[in-house]
Every structure is written in structure tokens, then in C-alpha cells.
PDB file of N, CA and C in Angstrom:
ATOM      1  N   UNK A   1      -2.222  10.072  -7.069  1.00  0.00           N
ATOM      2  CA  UNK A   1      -2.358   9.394  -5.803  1.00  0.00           C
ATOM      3  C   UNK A   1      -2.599   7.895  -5.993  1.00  0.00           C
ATOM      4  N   UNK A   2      -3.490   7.367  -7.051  1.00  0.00           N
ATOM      5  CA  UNK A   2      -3.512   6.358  -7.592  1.00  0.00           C
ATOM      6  C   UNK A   2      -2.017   5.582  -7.562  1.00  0.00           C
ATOM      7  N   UNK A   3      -0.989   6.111  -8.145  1.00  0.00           N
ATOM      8  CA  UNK A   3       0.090   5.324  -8.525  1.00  0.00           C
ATOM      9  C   UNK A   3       0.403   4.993  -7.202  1.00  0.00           C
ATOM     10  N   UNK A   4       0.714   6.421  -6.437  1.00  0.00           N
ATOM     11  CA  UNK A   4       1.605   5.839  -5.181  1.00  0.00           C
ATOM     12  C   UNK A   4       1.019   4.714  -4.120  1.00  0.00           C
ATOM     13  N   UNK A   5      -0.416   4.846  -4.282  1.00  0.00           N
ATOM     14  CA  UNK A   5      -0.791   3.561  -3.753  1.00  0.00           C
ATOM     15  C   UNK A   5      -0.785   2.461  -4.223  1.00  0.00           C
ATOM     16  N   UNK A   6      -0.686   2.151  -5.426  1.00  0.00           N
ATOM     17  CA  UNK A   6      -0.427   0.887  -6.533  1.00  0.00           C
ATOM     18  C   UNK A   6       1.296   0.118  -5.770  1.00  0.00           C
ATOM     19  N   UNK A   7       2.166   1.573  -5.800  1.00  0.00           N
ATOM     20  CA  UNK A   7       3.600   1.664  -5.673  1.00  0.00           C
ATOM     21  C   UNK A   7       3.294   0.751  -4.332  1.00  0.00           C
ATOM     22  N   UNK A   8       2.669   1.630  -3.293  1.00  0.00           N
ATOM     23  CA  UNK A   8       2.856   0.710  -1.917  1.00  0.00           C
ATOM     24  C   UNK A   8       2.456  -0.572  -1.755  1.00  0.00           C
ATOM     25  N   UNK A   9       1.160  -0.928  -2.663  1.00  0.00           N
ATOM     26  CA  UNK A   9       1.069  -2.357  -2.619  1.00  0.00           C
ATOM     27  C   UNK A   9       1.697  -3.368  -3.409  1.00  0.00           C
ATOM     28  N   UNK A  10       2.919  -2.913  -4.368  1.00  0.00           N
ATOM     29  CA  UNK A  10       3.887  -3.726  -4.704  1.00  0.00           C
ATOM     30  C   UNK A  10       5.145  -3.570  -3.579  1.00  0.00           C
ATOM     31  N   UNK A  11       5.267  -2.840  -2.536  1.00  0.00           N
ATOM     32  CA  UNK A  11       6.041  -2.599  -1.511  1.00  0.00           C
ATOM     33  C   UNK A  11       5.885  -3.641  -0.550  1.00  0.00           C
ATOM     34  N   UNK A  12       4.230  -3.541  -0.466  1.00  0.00           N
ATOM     35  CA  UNK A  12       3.472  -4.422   1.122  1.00  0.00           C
ATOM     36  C   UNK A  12       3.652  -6.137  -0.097  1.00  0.00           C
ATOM     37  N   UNK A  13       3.770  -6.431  -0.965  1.00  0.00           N
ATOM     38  CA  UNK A  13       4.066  -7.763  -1.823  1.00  0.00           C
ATOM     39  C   UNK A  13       5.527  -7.957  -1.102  1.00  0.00           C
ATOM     40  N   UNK A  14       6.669  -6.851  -1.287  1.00  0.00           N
ATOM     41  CA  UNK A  14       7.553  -7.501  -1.298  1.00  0.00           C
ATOM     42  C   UNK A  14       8.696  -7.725   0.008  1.00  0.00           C
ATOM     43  N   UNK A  15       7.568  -6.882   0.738  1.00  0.00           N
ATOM     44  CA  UNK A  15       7.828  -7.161   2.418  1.00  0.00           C
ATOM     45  C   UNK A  15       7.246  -8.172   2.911  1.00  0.00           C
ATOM     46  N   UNK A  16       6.009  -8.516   2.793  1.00  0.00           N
ATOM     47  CA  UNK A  16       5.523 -10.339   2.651  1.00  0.00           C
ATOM     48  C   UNK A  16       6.730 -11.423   2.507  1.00  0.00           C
ATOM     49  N   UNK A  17       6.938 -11.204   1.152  1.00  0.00           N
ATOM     50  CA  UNK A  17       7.739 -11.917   0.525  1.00  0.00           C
ATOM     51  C   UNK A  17       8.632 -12.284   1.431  1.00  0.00           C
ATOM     52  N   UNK A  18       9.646 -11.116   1.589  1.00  0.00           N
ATOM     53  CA  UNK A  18      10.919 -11.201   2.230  1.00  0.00           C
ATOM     54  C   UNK A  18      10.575 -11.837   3.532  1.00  0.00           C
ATOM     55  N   UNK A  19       9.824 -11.314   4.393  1.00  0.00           N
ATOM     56  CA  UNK A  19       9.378 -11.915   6.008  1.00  0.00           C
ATOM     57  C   UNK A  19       8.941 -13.452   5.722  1.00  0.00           C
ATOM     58  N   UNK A  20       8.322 -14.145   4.496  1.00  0.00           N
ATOM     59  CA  UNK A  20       8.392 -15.168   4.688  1.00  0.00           C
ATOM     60  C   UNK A  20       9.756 -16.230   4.148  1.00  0.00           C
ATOM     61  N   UNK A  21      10.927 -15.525   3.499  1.00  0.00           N
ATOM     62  CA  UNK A  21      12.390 -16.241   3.450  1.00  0.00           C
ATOM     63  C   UNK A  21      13.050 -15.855   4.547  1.00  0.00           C
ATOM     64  N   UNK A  22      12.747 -15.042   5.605  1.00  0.00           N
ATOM     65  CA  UNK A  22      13.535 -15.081   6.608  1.00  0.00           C
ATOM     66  C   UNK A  22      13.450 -16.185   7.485  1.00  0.00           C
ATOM     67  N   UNK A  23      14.766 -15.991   7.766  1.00  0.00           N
ATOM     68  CA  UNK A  23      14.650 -17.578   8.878  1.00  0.00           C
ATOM     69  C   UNK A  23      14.488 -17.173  10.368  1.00  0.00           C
ATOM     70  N   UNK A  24      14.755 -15.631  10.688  1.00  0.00           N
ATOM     71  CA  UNK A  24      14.467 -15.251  11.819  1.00  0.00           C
ATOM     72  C   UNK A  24      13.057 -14.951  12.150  1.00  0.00           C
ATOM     73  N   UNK A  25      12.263 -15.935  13.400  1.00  0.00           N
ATOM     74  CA  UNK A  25      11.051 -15.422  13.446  1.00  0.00           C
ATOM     75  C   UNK A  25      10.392 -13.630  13.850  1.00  0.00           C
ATOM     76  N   UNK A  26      11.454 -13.099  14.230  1.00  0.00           N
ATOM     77  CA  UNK A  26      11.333 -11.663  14.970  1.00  0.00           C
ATOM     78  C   UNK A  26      11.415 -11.126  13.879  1.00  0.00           C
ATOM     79  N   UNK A  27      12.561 -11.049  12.978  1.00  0.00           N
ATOM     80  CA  UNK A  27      12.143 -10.172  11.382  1.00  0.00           C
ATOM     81  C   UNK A  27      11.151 -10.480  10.802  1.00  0.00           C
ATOM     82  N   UNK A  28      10.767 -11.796  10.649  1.00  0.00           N
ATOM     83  CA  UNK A  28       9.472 -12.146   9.705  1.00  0.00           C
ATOM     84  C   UNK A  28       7.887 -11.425  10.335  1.00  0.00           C
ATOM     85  N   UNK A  29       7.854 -11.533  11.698  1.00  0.00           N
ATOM     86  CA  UNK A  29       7.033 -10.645  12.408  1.00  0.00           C
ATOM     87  C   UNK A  29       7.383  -9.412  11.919  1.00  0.00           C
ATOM     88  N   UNK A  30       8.679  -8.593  12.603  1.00  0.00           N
ATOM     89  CA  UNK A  30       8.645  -6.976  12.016  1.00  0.00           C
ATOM     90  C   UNK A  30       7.983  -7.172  10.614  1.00  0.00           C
ATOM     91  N   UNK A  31       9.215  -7.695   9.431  1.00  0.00           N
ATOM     92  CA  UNK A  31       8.444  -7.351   7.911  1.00  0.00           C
ATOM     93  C   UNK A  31       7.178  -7.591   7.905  1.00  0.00           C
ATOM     94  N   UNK A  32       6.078  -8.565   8.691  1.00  0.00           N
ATOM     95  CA  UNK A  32       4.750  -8.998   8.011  1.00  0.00           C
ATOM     96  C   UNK A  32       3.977  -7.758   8.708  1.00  0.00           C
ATOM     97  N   UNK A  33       4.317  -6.796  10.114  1.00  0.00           N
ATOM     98  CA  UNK A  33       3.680  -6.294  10.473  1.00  0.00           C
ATOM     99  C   UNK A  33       4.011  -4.740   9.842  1.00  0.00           C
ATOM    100  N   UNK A  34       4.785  -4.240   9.184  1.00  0.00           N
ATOM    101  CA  UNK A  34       5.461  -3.551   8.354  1.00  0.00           C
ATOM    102  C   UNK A  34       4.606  -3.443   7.053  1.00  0.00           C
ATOM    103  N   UNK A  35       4.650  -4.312   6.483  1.00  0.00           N
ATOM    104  CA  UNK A  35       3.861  -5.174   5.629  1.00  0.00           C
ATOM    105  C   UNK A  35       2.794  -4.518   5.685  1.00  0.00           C
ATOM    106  N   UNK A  36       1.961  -4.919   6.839  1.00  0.00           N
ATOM    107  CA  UNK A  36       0.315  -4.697   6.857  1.00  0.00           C
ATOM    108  C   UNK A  36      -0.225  -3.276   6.822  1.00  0.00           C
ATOM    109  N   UNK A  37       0.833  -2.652   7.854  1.00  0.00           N
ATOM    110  CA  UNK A  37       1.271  -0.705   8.235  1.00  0.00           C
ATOM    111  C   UNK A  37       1.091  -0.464   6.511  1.00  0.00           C
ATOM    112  N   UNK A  38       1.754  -0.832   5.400  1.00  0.00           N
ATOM    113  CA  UNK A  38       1.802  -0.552   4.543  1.00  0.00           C
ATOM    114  C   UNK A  38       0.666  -0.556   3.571  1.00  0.00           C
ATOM    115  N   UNK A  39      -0.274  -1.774   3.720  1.00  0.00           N
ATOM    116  CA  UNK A  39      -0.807  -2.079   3.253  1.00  0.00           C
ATOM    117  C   UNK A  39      -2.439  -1.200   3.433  1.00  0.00           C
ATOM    118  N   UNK A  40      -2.334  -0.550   5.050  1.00  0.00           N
ATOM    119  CA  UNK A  40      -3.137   0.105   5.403  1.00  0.00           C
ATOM    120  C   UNK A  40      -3.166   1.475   4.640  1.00  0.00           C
ATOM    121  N   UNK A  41      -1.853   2.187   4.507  1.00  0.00           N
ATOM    122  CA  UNK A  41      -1.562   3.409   4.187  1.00  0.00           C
ATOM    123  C   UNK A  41      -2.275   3.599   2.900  1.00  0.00           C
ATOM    124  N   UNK A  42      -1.406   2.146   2.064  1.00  0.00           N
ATOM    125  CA  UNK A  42      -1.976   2.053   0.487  1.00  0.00           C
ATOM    126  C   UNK A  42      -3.197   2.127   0.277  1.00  0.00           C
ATOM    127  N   UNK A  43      -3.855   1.814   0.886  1.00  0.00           N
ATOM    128  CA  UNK A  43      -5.648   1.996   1.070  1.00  0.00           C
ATOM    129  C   UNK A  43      -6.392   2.797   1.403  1.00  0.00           C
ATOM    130  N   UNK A  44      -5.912   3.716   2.566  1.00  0.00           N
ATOM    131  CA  UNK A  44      -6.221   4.597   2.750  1.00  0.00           C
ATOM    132  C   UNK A  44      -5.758   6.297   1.782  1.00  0.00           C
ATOM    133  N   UNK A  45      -4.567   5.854   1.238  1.00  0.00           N
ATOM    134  CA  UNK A  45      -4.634   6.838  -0.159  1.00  0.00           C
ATOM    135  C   UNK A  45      -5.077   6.581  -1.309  1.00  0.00           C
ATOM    136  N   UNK A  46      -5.331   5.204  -1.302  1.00  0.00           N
ATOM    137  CA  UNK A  46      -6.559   5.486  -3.042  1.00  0.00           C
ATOM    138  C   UNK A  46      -7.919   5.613  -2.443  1.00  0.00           C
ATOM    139  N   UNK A  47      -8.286   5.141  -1.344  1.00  0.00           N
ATOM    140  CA  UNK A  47      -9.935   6.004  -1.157  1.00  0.00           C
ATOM    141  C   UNK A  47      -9.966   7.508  -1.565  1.00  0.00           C
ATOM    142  N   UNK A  48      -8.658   7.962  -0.615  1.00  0.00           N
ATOM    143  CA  UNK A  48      -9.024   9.650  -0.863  1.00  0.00           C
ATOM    144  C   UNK A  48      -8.955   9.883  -2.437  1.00  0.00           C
ATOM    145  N   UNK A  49      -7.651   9.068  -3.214  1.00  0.00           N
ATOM    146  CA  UNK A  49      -7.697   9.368  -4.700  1.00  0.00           C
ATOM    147  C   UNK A  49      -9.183   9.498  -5.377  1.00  0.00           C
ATOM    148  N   UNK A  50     -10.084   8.319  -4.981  1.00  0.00           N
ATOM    149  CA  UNK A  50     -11.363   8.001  -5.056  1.00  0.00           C
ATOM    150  C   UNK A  50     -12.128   9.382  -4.908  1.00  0.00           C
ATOM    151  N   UNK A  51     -12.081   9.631  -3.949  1.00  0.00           N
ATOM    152  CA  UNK A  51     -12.568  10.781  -3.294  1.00  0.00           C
ATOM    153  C   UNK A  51     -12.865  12.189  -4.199  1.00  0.00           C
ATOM    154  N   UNK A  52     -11.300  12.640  -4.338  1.00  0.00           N
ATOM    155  CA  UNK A  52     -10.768  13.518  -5.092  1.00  0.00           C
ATOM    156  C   UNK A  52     -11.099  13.307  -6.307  1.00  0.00           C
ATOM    157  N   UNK A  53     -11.476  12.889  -7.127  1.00  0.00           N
ATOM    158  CA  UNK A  53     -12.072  12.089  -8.285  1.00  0.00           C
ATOM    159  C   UNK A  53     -13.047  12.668  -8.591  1.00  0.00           C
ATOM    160  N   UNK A  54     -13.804  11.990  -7.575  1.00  0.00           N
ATOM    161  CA  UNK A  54     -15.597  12.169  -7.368  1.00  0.00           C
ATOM    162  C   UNK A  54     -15.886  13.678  -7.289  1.00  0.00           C
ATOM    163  N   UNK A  55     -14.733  14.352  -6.819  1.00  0.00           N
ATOM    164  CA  UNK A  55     -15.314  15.528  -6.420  1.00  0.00           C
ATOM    165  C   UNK A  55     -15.030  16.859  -7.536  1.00  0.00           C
ATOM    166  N   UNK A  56     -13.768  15.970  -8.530  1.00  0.00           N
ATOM    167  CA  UNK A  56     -13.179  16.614  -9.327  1.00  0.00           C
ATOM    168  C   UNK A  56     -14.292  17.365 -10.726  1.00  0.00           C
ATOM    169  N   UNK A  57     -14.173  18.610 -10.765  1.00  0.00           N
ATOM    170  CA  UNK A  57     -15.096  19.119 -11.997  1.00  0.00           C
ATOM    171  C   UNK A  57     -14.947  18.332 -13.121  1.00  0.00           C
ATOM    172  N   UNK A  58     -15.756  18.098 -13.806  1.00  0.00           N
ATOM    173  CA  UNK A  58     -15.900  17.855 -15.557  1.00  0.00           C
ATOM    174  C   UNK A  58     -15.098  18.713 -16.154  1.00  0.00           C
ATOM    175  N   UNK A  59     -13.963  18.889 -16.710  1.00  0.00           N
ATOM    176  CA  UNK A  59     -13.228  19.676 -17.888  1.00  0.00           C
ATOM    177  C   UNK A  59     -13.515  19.763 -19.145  1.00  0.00           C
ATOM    178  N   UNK A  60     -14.082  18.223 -19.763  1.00  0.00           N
ATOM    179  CA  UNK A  60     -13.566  18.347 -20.796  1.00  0.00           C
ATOM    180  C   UNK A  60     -14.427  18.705 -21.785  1.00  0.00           C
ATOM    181  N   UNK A  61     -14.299  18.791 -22.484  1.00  0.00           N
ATOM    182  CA  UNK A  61     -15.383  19.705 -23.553  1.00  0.00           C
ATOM    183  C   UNK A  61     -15.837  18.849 -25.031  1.00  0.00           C
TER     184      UNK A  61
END
């Protein structure tokens, strides 16, 4: 779960990115608010990774 949230915040980087070379102000809005949607998600799945972690038994021996 770790990765895929790593994954999305190189996603929410490169939707930034792009919304700020656009020359249209209405895409640069969609991508930055796209962007943020993303940026939320990404966060809200490494807490739970966090989570799941914490809660995970000791294995190893």
C-alpha cells in the first residue's frame, strides 16, 4: 500500500506540472484540482498502510 501511494504522489507531481505548462486556464484548474483529489487519496492510503503495520503481528523469529 506504501508503493501505491508513493506511485500517486509522483502522479499528483506530474499533474501539477502539466496544469502549470498549460496555457489554458480551465485545464490548469481541472489538472491542479485533479492534482489535489490525488494527492488526498495518496494520503489517505499510506495512513491506513500505517495502520495495517501497527496492527500487523511480529513474525519474525
Amino acid at each position: 500500500m506504501h508503493d501505491t501511494a508513493d506511485q500517486l504522489e509522483i502522479t499528483e507531481a506530474m499533474l501539477h506540472r502539466s496544469a502549470e505548462e498549460s496555457p489554458d486556464p480551465a485545464t490548469r484548474a481541472r489538472l491542479h484540482a485533479l492534482g489535489d483529489r490525488v494527492t488526498a487519496r495518496a494520503k489517505e492510503i499510506g495512513r491506513r498502510a500505517d495502520r495495517l503495520v501497527r496492527r500487523a503481528p511480529d513474525t519474525t523469529i
